[in-house]
Protein backbone atom coordinates (compact mmCIF):
# COMPACT_ATOMS: atom_id res chain seq x y z
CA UNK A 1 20.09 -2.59 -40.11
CA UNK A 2 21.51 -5.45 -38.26
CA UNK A 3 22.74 -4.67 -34.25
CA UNK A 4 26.17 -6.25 -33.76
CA UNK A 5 26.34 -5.28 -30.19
CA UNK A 6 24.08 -7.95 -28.13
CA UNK A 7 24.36 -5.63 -25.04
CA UNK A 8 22.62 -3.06 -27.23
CA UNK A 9 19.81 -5.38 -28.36
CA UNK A 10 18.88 -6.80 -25.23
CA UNK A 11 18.78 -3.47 -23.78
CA UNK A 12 16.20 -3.02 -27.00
CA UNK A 13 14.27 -5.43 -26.78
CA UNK A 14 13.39 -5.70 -22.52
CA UNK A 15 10.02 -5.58 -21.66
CA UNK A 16 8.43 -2.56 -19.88
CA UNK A 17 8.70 -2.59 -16.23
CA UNK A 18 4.47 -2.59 -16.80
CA UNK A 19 4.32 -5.74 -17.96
CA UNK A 20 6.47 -7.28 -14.47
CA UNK A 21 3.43 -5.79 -11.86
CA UNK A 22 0.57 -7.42 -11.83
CA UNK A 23 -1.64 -4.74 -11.32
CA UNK A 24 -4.33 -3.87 -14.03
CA UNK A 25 -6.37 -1.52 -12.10
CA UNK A 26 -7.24 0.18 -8.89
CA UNK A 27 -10.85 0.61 -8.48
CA UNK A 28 -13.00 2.00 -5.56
CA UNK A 29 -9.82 1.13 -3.60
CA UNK A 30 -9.72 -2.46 -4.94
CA UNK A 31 -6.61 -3.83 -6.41
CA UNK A 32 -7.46 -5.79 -9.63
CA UNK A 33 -4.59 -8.37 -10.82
CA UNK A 34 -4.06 -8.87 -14.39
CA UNK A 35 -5.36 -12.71 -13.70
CA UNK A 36 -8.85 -11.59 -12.67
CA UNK A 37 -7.96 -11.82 -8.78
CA UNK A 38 -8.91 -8.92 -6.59
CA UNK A 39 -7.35 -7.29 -3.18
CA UNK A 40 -8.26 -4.96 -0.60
CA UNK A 41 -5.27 -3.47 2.10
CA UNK A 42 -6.04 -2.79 5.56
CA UNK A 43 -4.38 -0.32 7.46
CA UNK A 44 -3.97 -1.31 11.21
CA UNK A 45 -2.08 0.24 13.64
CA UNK A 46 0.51 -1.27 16.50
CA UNK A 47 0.16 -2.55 19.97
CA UNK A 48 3.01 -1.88 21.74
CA UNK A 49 3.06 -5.42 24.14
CA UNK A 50 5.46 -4.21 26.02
CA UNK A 51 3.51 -1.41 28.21
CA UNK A 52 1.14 -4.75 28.73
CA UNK A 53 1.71 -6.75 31.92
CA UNK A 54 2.65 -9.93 31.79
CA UNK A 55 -1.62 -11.23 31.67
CA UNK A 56 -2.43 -8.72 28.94
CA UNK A 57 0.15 -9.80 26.38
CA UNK A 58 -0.71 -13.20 27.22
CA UNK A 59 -4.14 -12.03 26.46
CA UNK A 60 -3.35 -10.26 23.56
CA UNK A 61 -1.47 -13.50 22.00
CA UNK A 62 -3.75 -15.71 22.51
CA UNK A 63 -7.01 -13.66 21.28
CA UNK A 64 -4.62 -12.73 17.87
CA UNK A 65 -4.18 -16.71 17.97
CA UNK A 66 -7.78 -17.22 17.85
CA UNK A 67 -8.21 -15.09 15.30
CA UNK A 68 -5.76 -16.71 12.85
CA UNK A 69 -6.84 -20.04 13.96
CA UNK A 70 -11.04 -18.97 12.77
CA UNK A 71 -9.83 -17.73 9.13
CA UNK A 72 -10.67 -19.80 6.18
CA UNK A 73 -8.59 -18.28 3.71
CA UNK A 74 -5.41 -16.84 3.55
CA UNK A 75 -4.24 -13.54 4.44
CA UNK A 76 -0.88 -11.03 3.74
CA UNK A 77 0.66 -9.10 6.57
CA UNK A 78 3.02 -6.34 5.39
CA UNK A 79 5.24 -4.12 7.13
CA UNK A 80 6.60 -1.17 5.56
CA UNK A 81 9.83 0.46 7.16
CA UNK A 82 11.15 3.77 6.14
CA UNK A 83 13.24 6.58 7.73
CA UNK A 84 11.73 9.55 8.61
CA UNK A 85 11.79 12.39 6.43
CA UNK A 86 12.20 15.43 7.98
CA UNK A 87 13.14 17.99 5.81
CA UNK A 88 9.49 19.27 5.05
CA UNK A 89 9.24 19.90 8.71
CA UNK A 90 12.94 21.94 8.45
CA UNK A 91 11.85 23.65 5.37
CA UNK A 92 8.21 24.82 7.35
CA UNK A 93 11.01 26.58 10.16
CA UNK A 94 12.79 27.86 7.79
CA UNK A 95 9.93 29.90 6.97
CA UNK A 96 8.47 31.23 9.79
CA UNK A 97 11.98 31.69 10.80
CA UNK A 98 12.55 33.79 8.16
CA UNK A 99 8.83 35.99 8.96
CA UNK A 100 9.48 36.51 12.71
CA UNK A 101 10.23 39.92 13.57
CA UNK A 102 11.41 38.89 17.46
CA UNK A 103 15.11 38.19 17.71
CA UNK A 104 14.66 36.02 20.33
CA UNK A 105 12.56 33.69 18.54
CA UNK A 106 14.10 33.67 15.80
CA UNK A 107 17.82 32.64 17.74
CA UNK A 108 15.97 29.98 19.28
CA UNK A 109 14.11 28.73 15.78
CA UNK A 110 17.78 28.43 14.23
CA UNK A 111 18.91 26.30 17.51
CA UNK A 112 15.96 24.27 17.49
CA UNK A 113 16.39 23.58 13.36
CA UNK A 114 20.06 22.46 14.31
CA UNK A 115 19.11 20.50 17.25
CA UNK A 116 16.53 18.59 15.04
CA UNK A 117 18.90 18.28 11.91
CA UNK A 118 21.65 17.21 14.02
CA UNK A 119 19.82 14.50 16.11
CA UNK A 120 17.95 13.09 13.18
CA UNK A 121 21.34 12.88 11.46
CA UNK A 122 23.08 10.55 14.28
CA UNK A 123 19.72 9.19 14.72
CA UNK A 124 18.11 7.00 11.98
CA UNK A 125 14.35 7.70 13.02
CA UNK A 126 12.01 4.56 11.05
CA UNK A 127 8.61 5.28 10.55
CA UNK A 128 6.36 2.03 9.99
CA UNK A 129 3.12 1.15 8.32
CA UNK A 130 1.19 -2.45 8.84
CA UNK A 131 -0.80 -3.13 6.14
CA UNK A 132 -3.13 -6.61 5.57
CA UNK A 133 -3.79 -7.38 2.40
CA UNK A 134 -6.63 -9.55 1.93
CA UNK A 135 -7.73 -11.27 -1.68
CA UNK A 136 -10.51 -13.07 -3.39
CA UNK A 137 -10.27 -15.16 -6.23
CA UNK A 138 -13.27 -16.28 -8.35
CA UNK A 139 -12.89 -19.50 -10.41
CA UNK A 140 -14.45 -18.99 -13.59
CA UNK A 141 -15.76 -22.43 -14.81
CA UNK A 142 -17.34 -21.37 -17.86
CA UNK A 143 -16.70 -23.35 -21.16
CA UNK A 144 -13.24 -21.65 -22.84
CA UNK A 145 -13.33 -19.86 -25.99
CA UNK A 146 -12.46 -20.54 -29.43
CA UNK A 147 -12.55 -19.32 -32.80
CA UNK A 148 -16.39 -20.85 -33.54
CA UNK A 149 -17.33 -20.00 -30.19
CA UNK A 150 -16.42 -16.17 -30.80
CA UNK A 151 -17.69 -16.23 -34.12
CA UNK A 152 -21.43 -17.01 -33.17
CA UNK A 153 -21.48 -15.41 -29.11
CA UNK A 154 -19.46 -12.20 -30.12
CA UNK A 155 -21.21 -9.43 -28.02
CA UNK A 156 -21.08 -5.88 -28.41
CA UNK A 157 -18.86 -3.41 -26.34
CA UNK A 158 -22.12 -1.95 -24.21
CA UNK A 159 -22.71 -5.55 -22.57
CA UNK A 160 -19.53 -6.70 -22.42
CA UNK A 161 -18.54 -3.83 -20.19
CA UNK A 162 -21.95 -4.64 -18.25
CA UNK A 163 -20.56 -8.34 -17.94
CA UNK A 164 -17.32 -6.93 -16.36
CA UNK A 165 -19.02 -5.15 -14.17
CA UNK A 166 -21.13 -7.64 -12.68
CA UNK A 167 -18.43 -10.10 -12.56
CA UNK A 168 -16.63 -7.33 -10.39
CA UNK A 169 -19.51 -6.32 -8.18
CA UNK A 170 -19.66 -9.80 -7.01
CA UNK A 171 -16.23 -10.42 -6.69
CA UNK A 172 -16.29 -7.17 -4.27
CA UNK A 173 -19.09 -8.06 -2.40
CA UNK A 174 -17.57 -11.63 -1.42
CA UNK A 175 -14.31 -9.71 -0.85
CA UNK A 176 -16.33 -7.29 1.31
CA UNK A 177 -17.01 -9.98 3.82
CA UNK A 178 -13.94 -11.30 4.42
CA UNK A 179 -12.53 -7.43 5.36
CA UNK A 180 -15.25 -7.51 7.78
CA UNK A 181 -14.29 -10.73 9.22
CA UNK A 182 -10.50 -9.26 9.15
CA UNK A 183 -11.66 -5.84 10.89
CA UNK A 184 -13.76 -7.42 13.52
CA UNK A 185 -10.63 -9.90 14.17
CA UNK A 186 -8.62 -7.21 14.82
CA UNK A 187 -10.81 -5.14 17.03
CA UNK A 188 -11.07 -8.06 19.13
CA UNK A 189 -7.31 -7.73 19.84
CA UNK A 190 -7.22 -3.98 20.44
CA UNK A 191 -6.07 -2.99 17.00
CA UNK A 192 -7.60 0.03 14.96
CA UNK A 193 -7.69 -0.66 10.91
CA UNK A 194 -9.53 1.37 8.60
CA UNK A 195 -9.50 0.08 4.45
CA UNK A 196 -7.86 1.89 2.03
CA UNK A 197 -9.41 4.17 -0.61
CA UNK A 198 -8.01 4.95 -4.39
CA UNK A 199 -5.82 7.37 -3.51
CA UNK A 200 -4.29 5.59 -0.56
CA UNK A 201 -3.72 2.67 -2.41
CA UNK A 202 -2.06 4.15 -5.33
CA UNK A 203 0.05 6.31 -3.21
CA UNK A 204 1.02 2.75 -1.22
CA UNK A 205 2.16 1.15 -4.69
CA UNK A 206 3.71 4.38 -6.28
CA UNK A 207 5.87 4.68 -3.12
CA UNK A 208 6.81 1.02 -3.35
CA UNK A 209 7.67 1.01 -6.79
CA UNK A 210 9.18 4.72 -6.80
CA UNK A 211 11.25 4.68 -3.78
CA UNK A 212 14.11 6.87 -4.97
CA UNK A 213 11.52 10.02 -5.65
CA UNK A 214 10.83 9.85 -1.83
CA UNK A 215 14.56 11.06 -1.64
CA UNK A 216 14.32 14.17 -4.12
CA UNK A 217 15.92 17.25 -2.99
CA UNK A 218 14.87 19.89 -0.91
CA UNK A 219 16.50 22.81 -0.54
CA UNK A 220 16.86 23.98 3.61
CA UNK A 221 19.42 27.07 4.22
């Protein structure tokens, strides 16, 4: 059956939204790209330079300077920005609202859940995260393969999954360096970072790719 509508067909034939991220894996909190490359994301916190005087956040500057200036390879600073959601916290009133035998209390719960709702509504309230990512790339300059070569060097599943897992253990270990390098950097200009696990990073990429589900609805009386 031939499709006359080329809307139709396109729609048919698009490639999975899989195929556009370059993610293969995420394992023992390292990102592993489809091309062989390898991340790790830093969580840091913020330095607020203006409660510095005027000598400190000259200070600050020109340490954070330093610190670029010493790096050998190239880093990614990301900043993500997203309004506050406050229903959970509504919802959690709601609750105990709804469990407290004082009258009092409860009067003032139901003001303090409007005061909140109606502030946060005039208000947009922005929570942010700083992340760093920081990658390693190993150049593999081993001879290519071709149909001869995997005819007579074909290896079985057992050591090619070894293989792999060499390849990554070294990969992490030169990547483990360079976070060190990163984390010292930053403690030098007052700024806490801790690296991300599994979970954390997943829930980092399924929030950036799933915005929208951040947004579902909860129901507050």
């Amino acid at each position: 059956m031939e499709l006359r509508c080329p809307r139709l067909k396109k729609m048919i034939n698009a490639k999975p939204t899989q195929e556009f991220v370059p993610i293969k894996e995420v394992r023992d909190g390292i990102v592993v790209l489809k091309d062989g490359g390898i991340r790790a994301i830093i969580l840091a916190n913020s330095v607020n330079l203006s409660l510095k005087s005027d000598d400190e956040q000259r200070a600050t500057i020109l340490q954070f300077q330093n610190f670029l200036n010493t790096l050998d390879f190239s880093v990614q600073i990301s900043i993500q920005s997203r309004k506050l959601d406050i229903r959970r916290y509504l919802l959690l009133l709601e609750n105990r609202m709804k469990v407290q035998s004082e009258p009092l209390l409860k009067l003032q719960t139901k003001e303090y859940m409007e005061f909140i709702k109606n502030f946060t509504e005039s208000v947009s309230i922005m929570t942010k995260n700083f992340f760093v990512v920081i990658p390693y790339t190993h150049t593999n300059l081993g001879p290519k393969s071709g149909m001869f070569t995997n005819l007579f060097s074909k290896r079985n599943k057992k050591e090619e999954e070894m293989k792999n897992q060499l390849d990554f253990e070294e990969k992490r270990s030169q990547l483990e360096q360079r976070v060190s390098v990163i984390q010292q950097g930053l403690s030098r200009c007052g700024i806490k970072s801790a690296q991300l696990g599994t979970e954390e990073v997943v829930e980092v990429f399924y929030k950036v790719f799933n915005p929208g589900e951040l947004e579902g609805k909860i129901e507050i009386n």
